[in-house]
C-alpha atoms as a PDB file:
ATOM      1  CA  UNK A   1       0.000   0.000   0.000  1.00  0.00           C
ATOM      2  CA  UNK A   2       1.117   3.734  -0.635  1.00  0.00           C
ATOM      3  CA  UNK A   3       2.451   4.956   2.466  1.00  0.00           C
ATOM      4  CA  UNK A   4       0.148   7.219   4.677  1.00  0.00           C
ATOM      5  CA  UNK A   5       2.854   9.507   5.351  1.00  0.00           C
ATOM      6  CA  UNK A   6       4.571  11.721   2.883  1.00  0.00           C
ATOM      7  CA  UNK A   7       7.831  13.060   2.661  1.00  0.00           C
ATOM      8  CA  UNK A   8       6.083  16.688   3.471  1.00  0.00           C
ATOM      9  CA  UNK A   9       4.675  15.558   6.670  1.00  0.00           C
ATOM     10  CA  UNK A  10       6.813  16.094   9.930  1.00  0.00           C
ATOM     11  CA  UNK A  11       8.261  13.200  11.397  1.00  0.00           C
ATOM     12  CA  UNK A  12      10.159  12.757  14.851  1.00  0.00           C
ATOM     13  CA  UNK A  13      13.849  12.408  14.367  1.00  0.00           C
ATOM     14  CA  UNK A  14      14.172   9.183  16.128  1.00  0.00           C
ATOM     15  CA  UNK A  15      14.451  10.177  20.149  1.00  0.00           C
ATOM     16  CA  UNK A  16      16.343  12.900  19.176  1.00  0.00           C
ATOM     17  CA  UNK A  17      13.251  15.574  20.406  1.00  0.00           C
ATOM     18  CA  UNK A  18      13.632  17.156  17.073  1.00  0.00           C
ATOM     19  CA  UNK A  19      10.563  17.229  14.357  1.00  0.00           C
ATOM     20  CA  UNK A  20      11.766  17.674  11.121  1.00  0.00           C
ATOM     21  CA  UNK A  21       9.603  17.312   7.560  1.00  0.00           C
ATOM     22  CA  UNK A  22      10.598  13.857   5.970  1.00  0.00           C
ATOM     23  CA  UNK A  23      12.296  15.911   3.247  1.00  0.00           C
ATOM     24  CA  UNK A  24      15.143  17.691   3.815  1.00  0.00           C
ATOM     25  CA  UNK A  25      17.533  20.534   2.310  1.00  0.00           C
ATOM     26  CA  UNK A  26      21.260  19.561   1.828  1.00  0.00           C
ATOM     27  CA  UNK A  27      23.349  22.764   1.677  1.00  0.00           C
ATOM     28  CA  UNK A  28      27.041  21.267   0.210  1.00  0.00           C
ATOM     29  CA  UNK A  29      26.154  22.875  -3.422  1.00  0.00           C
ATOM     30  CA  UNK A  30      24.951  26.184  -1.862  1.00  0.00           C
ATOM     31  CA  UNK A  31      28.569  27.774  -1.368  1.00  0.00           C
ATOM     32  CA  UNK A  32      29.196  26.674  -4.643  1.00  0.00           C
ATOM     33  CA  UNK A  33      31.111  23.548  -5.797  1.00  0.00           C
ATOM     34  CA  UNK A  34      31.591  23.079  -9.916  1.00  0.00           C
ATOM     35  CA  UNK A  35      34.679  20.436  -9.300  1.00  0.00           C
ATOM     36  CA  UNK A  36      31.573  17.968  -7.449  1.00  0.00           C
ATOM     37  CA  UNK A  37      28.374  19.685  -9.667  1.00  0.00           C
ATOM     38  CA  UNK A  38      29.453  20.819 -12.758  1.00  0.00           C
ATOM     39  CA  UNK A  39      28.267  24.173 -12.136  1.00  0.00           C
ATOM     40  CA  UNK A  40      28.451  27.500  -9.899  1.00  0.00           C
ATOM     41  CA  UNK A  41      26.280  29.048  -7.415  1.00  0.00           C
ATOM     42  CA  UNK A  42      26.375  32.808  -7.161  1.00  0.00           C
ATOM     43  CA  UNK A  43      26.019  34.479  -3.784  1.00  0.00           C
ATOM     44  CA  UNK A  44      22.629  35.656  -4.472  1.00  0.00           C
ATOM     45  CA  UNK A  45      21.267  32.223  -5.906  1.00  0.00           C
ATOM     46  CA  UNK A  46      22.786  30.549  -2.567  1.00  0.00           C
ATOM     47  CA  UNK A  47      20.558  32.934  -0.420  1.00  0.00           C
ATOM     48  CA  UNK A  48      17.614  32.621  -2.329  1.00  0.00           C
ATOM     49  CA  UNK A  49      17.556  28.771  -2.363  1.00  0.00           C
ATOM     50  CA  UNK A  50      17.350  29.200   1.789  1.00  0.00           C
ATOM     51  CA  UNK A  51      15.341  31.577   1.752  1.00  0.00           C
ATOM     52  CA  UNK A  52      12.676  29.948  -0.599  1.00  0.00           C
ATOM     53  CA  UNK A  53      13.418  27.112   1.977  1.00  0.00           C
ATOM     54  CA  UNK A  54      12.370  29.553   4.995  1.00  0.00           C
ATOM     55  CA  UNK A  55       9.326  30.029   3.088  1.00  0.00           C
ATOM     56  CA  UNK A  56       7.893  26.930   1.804  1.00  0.00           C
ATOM     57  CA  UNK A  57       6.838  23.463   3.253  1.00  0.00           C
ATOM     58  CA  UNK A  58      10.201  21.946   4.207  1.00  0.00           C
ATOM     59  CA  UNK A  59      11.806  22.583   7.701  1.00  0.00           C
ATOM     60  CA  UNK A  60      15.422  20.589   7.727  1.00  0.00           C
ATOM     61  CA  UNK A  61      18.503  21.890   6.033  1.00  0.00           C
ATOM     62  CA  UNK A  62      21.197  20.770   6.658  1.00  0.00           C
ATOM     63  CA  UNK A  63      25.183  22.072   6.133  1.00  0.00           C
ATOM     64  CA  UNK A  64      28.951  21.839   6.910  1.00  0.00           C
ATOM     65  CA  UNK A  65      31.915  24.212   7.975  1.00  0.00           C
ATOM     66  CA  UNK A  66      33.380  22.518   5.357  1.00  0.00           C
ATOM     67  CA  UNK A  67      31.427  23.527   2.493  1.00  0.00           C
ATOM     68  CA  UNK A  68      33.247  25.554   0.032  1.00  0.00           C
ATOM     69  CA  UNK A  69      35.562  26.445   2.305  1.00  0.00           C
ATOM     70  CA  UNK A  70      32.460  28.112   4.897  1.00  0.00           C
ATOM     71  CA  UNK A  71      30.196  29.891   1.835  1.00  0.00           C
ATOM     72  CA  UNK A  72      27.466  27.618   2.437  1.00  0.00           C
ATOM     73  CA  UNK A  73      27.150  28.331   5.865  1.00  0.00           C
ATOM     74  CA  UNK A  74      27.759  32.132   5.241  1.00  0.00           C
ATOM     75  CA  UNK A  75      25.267  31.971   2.534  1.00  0.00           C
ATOM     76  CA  UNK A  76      22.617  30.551   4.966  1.00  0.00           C
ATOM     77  CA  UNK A  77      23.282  32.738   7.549  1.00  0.00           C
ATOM     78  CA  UNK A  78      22.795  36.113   5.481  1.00  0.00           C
ATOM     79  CA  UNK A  79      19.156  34.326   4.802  1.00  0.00           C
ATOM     80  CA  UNK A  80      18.382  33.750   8.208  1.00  0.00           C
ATOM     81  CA  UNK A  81      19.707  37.229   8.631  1.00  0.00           C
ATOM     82  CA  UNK A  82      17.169  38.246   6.105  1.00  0.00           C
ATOM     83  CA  UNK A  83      14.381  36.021   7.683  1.00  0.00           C
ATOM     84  CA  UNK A  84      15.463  37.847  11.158  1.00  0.00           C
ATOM     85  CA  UNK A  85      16.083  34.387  12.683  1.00  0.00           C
ATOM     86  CA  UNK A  86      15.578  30.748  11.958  1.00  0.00           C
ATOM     87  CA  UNK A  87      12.031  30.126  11.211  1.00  0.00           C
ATOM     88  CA  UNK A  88      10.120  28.870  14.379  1.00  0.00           C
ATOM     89  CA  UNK A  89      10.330  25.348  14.245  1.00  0.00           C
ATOM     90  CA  UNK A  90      12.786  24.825  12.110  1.00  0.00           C
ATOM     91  CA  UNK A  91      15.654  22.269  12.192  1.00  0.00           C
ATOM     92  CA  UNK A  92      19.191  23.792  10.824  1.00  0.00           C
ATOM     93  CA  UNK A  93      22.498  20.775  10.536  1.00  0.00           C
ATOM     94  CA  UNK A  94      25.626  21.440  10.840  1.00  0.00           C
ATOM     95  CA  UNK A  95      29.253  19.607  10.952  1.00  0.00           C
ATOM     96  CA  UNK A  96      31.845  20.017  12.492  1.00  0.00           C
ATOM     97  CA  UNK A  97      35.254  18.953  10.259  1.00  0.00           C
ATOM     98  CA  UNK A  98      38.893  18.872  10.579  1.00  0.00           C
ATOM     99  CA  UNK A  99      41.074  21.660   9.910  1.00  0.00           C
ATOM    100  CA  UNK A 100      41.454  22.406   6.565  1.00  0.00           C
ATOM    101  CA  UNK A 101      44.838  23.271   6.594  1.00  0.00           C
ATOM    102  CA  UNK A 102      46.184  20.578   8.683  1.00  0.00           C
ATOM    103  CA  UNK A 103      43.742  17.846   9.060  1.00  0.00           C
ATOM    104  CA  UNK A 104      43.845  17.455  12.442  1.00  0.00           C
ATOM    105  CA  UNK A 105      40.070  16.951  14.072  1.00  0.00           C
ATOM    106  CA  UNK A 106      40.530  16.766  17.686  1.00  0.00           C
ATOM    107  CA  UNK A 107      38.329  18.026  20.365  1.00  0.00           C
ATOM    108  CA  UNK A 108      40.037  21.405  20.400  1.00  0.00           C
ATOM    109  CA  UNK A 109      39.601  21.443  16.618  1.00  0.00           C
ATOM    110  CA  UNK A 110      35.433  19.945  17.046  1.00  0.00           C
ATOM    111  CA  UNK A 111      35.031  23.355  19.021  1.00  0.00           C
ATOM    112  CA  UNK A 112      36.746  25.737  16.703  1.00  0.00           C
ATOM    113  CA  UNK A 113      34.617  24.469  14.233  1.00  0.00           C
ATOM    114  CA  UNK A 114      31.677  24.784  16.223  1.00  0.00           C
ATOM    115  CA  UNK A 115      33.028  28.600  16.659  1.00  0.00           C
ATOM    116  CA  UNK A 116      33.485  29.235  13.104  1.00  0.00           C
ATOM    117  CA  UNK A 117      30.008  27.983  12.043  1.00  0.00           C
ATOM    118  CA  UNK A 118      28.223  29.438  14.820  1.00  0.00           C
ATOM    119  CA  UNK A 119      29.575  33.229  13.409  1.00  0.00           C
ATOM    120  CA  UNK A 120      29.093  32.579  10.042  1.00  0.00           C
ATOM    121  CA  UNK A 121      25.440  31.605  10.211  1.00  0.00           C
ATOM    122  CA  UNK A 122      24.890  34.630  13.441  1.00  0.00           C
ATOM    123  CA  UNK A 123      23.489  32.400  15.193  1.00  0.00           C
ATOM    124  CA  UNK A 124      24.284  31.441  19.268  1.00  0.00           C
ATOM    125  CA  UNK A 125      23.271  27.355  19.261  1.00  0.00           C
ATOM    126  CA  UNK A 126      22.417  25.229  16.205  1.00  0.00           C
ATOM    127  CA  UNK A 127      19.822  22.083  16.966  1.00  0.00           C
ATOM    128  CA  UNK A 128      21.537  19.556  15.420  1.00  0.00           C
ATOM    129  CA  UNK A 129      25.397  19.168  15.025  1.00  0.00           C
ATOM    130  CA  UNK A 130      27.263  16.501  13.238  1.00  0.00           C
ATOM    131  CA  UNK A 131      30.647  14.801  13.371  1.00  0.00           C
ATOM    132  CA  UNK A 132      31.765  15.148   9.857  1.00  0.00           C
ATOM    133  CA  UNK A 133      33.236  12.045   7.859  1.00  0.00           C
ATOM    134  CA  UNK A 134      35.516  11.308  10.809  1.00  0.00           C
ATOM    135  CA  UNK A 135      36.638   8.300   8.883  1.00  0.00           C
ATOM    136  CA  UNK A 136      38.602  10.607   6.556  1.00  0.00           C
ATOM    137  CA  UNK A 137      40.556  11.623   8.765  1.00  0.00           C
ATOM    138  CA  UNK A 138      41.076  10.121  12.261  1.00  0.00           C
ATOM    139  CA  UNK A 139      41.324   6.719  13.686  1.00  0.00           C
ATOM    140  CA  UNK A 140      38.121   5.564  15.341  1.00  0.00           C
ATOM    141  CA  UNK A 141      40.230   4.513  18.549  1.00  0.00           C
ATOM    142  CA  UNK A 142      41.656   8.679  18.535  1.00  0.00           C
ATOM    143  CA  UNK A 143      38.460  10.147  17.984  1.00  0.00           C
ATOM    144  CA  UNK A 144      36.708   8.225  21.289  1.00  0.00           C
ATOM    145  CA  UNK A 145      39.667   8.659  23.419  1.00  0.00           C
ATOM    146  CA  UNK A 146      40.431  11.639  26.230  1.00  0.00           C
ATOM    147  CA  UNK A 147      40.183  14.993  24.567  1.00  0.00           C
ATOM    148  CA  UNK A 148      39.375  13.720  21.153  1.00  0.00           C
ATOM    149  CA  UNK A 149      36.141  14.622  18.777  1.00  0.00           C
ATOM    150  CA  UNK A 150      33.969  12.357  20.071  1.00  0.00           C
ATOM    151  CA  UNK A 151      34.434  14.023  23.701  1.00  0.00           C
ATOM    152  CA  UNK A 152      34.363  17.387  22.823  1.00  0.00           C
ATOM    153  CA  UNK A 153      30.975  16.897  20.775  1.00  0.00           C
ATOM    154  CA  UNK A 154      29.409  15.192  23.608  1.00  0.00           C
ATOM    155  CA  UNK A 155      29.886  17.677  26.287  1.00  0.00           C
ATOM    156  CA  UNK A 156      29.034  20.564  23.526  1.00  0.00           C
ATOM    157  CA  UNK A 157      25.512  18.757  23.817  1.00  0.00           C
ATOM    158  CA  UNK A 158      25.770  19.053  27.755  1.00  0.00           C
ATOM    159  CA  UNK A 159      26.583  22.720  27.725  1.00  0.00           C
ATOM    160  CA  UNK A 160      23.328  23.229  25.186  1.00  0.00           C
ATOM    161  CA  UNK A 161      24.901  24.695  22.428  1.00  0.00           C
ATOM    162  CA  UNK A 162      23.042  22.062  20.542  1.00  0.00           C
ATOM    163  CA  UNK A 163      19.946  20.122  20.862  1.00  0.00           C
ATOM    164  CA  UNK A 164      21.357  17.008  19.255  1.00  0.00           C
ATOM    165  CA  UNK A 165      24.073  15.282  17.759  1.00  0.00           C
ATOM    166  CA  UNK A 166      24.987  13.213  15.175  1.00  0.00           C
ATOM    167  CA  UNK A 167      27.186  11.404  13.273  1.00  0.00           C
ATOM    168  CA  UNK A 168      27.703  11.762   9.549  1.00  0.00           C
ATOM    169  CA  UNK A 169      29.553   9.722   7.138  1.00  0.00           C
ATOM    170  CA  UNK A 170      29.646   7.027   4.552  1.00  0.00           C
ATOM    171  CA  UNK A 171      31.657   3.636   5.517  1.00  0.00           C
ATOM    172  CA  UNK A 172      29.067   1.503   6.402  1.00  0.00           C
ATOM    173  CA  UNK A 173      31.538  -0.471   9.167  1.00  0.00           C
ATOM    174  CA  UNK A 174      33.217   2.563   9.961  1.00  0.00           C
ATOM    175  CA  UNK A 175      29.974   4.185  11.099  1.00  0.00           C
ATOM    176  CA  UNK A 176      28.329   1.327  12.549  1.00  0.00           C
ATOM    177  CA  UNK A 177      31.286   2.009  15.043  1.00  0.00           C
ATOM    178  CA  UNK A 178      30.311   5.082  15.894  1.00  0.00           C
ATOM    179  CA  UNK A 179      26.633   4.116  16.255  1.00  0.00           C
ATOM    180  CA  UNK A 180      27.374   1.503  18.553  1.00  0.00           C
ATOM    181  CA  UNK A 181      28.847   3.500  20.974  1.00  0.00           C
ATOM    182  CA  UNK A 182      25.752   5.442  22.275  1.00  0.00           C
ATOM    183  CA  UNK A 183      26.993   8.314  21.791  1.00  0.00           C
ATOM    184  CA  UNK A 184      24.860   9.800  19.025  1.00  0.00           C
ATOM    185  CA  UNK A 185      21.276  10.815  18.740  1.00  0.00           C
ATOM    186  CA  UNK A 186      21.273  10.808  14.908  1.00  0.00           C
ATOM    187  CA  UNK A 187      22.944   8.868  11.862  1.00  0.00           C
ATOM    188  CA  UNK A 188      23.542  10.931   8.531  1.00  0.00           C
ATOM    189  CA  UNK A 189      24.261   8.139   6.153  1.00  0.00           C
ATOM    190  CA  UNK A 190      24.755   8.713   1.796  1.00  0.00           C
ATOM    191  CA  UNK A 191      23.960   7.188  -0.913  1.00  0.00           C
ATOM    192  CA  UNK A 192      23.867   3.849   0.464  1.00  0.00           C
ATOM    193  CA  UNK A 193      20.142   3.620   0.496  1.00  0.00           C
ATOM    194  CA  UNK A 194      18.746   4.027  -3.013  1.00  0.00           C
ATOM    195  CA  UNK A 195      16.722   2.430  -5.503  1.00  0.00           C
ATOM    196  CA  UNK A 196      20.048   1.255  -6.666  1.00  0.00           C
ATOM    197  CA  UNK A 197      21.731   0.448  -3.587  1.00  0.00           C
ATOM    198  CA  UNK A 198      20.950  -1.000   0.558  1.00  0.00           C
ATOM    199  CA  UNK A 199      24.301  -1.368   1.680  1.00  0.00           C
ATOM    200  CA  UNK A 200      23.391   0.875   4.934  1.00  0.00           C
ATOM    201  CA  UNK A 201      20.803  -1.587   5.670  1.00  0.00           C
ATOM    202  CA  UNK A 202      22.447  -3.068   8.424  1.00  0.00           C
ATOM    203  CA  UNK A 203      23.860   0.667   9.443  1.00  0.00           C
ATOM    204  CA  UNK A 204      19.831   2.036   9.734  1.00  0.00           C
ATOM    205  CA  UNK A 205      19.214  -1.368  11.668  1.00  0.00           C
ATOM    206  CA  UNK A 206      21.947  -1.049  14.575  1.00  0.00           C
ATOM    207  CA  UNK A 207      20.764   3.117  14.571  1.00  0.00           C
ATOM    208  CA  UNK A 208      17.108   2.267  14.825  1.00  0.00           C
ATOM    209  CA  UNK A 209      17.460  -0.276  17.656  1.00  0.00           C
ATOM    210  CA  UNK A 210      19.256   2.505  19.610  1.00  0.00           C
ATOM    211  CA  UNK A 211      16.324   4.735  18.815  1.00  0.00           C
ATOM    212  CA  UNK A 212      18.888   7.122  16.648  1.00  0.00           C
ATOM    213  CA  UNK A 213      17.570   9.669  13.762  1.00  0.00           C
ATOM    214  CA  UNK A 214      18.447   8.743  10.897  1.00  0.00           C
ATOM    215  CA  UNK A 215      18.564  10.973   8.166  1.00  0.00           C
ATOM    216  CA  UNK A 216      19.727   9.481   4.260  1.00  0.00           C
ATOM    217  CA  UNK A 217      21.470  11.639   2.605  1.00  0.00           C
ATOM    218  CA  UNK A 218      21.960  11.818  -1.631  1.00  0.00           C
ATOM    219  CA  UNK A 219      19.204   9.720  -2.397  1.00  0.00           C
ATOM    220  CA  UNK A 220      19.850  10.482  -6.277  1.00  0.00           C
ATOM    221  CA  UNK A 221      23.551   8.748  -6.183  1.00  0.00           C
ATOM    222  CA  UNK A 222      24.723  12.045  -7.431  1.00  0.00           C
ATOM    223  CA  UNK A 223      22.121  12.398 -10.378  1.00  0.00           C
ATOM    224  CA  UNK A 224      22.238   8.634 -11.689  1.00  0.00           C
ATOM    225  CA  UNK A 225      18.965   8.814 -10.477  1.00  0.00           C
ATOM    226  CA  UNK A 226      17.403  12.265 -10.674  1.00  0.00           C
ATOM    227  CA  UNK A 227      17.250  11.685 -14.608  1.00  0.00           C
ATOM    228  CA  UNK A 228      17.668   9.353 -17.618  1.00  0.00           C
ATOM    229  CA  UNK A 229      21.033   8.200 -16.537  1.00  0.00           C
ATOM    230  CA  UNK A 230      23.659   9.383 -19.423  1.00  0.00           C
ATOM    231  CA  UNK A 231      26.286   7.450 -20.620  1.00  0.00           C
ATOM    232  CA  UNK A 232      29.190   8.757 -18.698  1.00  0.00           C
ATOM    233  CA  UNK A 233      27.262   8.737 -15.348  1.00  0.00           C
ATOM    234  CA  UNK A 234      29.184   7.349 -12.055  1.00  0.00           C
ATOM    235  CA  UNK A 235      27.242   6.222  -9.101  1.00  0.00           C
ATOM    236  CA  UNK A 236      27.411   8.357  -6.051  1.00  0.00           C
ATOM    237  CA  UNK A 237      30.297  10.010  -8.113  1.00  0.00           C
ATOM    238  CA  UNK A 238      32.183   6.653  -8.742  1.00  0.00           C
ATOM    239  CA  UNK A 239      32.017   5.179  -5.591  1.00  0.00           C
ATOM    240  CA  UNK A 240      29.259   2.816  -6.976  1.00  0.00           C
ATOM    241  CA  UNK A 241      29.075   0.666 -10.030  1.00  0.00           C
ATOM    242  CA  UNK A 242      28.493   0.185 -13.611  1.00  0.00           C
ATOM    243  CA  UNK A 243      25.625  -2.517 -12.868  1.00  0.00           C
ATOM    244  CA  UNK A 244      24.261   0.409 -10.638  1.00  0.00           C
ATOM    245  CA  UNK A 245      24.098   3.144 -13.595  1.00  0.00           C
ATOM    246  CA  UNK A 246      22.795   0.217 -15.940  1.00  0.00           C
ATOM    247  CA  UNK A 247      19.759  -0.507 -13.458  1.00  0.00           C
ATOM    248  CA  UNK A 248      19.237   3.124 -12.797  1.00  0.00           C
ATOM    249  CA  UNK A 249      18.649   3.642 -16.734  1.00  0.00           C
ATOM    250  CA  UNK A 250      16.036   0.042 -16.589  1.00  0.00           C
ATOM    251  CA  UNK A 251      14.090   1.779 -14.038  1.00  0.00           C
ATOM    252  CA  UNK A 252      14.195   4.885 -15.615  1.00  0.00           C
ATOM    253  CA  UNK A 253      12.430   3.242 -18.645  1.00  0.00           C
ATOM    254  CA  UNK A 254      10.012   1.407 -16.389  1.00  0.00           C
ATOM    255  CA  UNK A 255       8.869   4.394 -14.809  1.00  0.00           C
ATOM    256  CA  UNK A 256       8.416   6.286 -18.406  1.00  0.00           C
ATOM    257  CA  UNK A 257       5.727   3.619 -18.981  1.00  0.00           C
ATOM    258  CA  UNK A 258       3.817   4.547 -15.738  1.00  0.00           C
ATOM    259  CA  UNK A 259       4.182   8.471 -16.481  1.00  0.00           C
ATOM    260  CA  UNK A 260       6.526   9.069 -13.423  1.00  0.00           C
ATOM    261  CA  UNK A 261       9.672  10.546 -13.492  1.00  0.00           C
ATOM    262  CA  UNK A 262      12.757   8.066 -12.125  1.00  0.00           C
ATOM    263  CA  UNK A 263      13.762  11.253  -9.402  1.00  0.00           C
ATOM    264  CA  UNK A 264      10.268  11.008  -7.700  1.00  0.00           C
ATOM    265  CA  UNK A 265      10.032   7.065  -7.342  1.00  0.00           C
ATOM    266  CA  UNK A 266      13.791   7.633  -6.249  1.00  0.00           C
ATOM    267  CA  UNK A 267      12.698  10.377  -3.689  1.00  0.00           C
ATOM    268  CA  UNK A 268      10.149   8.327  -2.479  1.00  0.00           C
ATOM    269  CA  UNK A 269      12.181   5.322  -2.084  1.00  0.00           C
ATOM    270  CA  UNK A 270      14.484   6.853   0.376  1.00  0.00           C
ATOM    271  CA  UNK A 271      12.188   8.723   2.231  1.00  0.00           C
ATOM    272  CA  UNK A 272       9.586   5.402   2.748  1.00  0.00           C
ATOM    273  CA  UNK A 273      12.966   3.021   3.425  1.00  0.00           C
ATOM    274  CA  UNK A 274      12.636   1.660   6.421  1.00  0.00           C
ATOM    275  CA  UNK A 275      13.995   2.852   9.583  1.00  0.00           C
ATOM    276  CA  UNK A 276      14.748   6.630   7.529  1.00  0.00           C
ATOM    277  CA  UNK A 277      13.159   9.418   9.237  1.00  0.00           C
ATOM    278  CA  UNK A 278      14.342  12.414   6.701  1.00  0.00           C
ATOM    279  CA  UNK A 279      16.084  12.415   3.521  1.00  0.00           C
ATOM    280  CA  UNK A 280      18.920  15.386   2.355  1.00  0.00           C
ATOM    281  CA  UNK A 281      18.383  16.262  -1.498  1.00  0.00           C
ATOM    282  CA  UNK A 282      21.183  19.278  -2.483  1.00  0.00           C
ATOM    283  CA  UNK A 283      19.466  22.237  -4.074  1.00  0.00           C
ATOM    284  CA  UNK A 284      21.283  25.330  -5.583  1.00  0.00           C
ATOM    285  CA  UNK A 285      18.451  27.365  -6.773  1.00  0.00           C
ATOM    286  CA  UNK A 286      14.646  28.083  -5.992  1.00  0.00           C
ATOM    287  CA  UNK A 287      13.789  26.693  -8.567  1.00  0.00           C
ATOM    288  CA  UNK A 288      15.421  23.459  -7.337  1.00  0.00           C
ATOM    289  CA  UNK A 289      13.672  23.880  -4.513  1.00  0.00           C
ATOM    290  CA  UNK A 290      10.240  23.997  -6.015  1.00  0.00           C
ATOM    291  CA  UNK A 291      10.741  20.935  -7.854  1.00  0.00           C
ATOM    292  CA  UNK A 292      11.480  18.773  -4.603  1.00  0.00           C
ATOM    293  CA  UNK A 293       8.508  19.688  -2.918  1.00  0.00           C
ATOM    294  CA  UNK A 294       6.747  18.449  -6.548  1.00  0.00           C
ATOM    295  CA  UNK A 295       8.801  15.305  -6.141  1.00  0.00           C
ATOM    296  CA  UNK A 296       7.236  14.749  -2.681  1.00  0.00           C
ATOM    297  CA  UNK A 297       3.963  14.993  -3.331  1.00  0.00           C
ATOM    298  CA  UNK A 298       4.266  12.061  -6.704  1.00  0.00           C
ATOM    299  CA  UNK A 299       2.377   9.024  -6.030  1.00  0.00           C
ATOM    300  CA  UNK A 300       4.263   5.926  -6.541  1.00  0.00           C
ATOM    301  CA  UNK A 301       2.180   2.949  -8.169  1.00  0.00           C
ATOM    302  CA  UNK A 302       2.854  -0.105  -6.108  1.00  0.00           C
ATOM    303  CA  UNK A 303       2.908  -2.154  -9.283  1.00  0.00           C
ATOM    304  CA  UNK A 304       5.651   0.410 -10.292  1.00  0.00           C
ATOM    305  CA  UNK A 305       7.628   0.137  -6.536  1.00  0.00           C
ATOM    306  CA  UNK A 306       7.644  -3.790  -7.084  1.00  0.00           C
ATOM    307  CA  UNK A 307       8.968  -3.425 -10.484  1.00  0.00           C
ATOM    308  CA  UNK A 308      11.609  -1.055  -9.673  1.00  0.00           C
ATOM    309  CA  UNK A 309      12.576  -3.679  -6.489  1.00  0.00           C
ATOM    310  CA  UNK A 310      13.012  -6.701  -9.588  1.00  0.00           C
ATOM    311  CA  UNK A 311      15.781  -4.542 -10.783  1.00  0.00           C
ATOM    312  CA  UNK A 312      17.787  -3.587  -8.062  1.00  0.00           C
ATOM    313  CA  UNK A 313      21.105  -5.012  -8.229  1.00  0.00           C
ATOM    314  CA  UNK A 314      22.706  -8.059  -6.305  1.00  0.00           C
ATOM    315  CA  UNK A 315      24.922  -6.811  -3.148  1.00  0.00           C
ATOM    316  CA  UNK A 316      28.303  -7.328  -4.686  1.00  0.00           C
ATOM    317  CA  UNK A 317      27.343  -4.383  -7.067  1.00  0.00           C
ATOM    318  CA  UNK A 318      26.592  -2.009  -4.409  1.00  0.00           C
ATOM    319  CA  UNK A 319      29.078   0.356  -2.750  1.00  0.00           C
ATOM    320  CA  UNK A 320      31.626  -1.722  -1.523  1.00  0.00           C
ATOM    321  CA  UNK A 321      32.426   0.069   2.242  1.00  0.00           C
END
């Protein structure tokens, strides 16, 4: 049966005490990032998208003191400047990440870049705050131990700084680490639970049973499956697979024949898997921003959704960590 919920309606993030709308904004292209998108954002278009967030259905966005190099923060922060505040009731991500300059991501570091994102969006406390691809960059044994990242986030929590906090990353093993500590009140997995791929499966399992958010991120596998896949598409920009481009362009066929477009049976997807509570599409103009909330209100034939599920491909094409 089609799901009673939609991906407008708000939805508890897990036991978090945060409400958010099961679809979600994700601010990395907002700054501006043509090496990962193939195209620009201009200041102006950056603070429009938010603010055409601010004013429509959606109340999660979600962004990083890494993105292009702080813009995307600074570009949300002159809308919320324009909106004089964050919207009642709305639910604003960030990360914290490791120096840029030299990598380290300790808990001195986790505050810094609490510090830095804190002034760039003019804001005094943030709800929800993420540890940021720690995998990248620090041994899992470091970032638990005395004065490390883990640490540092926790007691930022304690101090009330932030409502919540999360971790955010993409090794499946890696982060199942992190969940199983107890440390977090939300998982930000990506693109690892798709039409095309359910290697976070077990990932959204261990979260769940600890009563963690969990938000999935890049449910389009970096626009394999926001279109008619093209010939030189990569999965999740080449993490993924061939098989996973050649099912994404079956589907994309199937769904022709029902008179739905591949994005919105992909949107829905994510957003109905189980155990997700939001999804995090990137948008980079108003316009953009328009079209998801379109996307979210599609309905999904089940004879289409089973159709779609006959196509997925086996595990061993699926992102391998």
């Amino acid at each position: 049966m089609t799901p009673v919920s939609t991906p407008l309606s708000p939805r508890p993030l897990g036991a978090s005490g945060l409400v958010v709308t099961g679809l979600g904004v994700g601010g990395s292209p907002l700054g501006g990032a043509s090496a990962v998108y193939g195209h620009d954002t201009s200041a102006d278009e950056g603070v429009a998208t938010v603010s055409r967030v601010f004013d429509g259905p959606i109340t999660f966005l979600d962004t990083s003191n890494a993105y292009s190099g702080g813009d995307s923060e600074r570009r949300v922060g002159e809308a919320i400047d324009r909106a004089d505040g964050l919207p009642v009731g709305f639910v604003l991500s960030t990360k914290v990440d490791a120096d840029p300059s030299t990598g380290v991501f300790d808990g001195s570091r986790v505050r810094r870049s609490l510090e830095e994102s804190l002034e760039r969006l003019g804001l005094d406390r943030v709800p929800l705050l993420h540890l940021h691809d720690p995998e990248e960059h620090l041994a899992f044994s470091d970032a638990m131990g005395r004065g490390g990242a883990v640490e540092a986030l926790v007691a930022i929590k304690r101090e009330g700084l932030v409502d919540a906090i999360g971790i955010a990353g993409g090794r499946v093993e890696e982060m199942r680490r992190y969940v199983q500590t107890g440390a977090f009140d939300v998982l930000l997995t990506h693109n690892r639970m798709t039409l095309v791929d359910r290697s976070a499966r077990p990932l959204i399992e261990a979260a769940t049973e600890r009563s963690m958010g969990v938000i999935n991120a890049a449910p389009f596998g970096g626009g394999v499956l926001a279109r008619n896949p093209r010939p030189d598409d990569l999965y999740a920009y080449g993490l993924g697979t061939a098989s996973q481009v050649d099912a994404a362009r079956r589907m994309s066929q199937v769904c022709e024949r029902y008179g739905v477009s591949l994005a919105a049976a992909a949107l829905q997807f994510a957003v109905h898997a189980p155990g997700v509570d939001a999804v995090l599409v990137g948008a980079s103009s108003p316009q953009r921003v328009d079209e998801l909330v379109e996307l979210a209100g599609a309905v999904i034939p089940d004879e289409l959704s089973n159709q779609l599920e006959d196509l997925v491909p086996p595990s061993s094409e699926w992102i391998a960590s």
